[in-house]
Protein backbone atom coordinates (compact mmCIF):
# COMPACT_ATOMS: atom_id res chain seq x y z
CA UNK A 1 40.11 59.45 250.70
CA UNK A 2 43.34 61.33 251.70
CA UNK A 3 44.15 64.28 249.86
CA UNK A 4 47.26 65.46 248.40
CA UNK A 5 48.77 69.07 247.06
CA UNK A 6 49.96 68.96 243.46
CA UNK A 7 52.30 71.61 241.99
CA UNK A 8 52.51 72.71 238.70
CA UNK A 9 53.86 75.66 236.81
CA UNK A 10 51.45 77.61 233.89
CA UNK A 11 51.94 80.99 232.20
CA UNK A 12 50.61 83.61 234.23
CA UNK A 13 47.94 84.70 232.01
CA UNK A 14 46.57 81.70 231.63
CA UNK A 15 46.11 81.28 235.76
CA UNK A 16 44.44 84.34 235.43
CA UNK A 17 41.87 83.61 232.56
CA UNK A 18 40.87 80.35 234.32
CA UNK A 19 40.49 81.95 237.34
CA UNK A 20 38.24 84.27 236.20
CA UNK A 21 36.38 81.37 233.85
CA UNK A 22 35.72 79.72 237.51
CA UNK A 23 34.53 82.77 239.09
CA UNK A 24 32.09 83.10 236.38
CA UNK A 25 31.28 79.55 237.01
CA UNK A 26 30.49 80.23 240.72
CA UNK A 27 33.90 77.82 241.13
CA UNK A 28 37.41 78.25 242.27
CA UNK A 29 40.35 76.66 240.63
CA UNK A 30 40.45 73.62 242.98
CA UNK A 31 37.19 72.59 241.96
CA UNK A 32 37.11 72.54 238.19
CA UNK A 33 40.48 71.27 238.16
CA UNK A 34 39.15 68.00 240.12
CA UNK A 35 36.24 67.55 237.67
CA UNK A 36 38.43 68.09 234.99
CA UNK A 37 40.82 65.40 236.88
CA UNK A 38 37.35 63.05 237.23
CA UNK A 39 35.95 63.71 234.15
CA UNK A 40 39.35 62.47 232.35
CA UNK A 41 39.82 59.25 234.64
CA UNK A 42 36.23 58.37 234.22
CA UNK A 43 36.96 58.89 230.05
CA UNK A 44 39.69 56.68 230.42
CA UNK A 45 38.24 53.98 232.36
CA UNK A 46 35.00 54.19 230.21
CA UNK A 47 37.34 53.30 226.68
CA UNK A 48 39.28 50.60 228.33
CA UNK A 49 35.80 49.11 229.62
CA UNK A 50 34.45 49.75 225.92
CA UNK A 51 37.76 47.67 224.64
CA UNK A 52 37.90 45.08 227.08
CA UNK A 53 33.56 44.57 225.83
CA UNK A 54 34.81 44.68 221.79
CA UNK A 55 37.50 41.96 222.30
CA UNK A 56 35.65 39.89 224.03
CA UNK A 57 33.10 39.83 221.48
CA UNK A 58 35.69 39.36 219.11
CA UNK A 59 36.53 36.41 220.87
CA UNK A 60 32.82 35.69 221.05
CA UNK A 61 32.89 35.62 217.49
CA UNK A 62 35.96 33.41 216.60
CA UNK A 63 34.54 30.62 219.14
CA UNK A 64 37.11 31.22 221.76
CA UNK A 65 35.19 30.74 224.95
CA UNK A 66 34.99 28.45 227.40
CA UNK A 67 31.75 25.76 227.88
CA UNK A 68 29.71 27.27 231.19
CA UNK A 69 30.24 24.03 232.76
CA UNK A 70 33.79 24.15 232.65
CA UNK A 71 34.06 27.77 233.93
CA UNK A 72 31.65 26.75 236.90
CA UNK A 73 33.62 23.69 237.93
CA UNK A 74 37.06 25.91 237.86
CA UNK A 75 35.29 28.68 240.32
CA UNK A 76 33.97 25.73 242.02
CA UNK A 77 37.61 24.00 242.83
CA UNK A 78 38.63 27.58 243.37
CA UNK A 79 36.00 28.28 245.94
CA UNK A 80 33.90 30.72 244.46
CA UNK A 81 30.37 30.93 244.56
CA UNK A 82 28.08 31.01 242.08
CA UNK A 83 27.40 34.74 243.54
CA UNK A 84 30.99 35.73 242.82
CA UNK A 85 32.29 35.44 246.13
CA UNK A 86 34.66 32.63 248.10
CA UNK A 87 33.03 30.40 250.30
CA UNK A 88 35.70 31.38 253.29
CA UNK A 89 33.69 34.56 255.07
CA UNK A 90 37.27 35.92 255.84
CA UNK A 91 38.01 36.24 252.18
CA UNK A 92 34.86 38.05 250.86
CA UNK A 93 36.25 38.81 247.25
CA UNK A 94 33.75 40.26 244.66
């Protein structure tokens, strides 16, 4: 993955209390800023997965789902797979 430089302006003192907090740490800036960076993407993708799993339950629950025989015959005219992929090798799609 490329990587980029980001800029951003914080108090002095502050730079210099997290740079000794990563020292401590056996770290440098760069790196617990990434995991901090990681840690918060991963947090965010984990409570949209967590929402996206409650409403479809709640759709579960009102009855608003679709027969399994009518969602395999749509994949099927679509040409998808049982496996999840499309039948055309050029347009391997998971």
């Amino acid at each position: 993955m490329a990587q980029v430089n980001m800029s951003l302006r914080i108090d002095a003192e502050l730079k210099d209390a997290f740079m000794a907090a990563a020292k401590s740490m056996d770290r440098n800036g760069s790196q617990l800023i990434r995991d901090f960076m990681r840690q918060t993407v991963e947090r965010q993708h984990n409570t949209w997965f967590r929402d996206q799993v409650a409403a479809g339950r709640q759709q579960l629950e009102r009855g608003d789902v679709l027969p399994h025989d009518m969602v395999e015959s749509s994949a099927a005219a679509s040409g998808i797979t049982s496996s999840g992929y499309f039948r055309d090798s050029s347009r391997v799609i998971r």
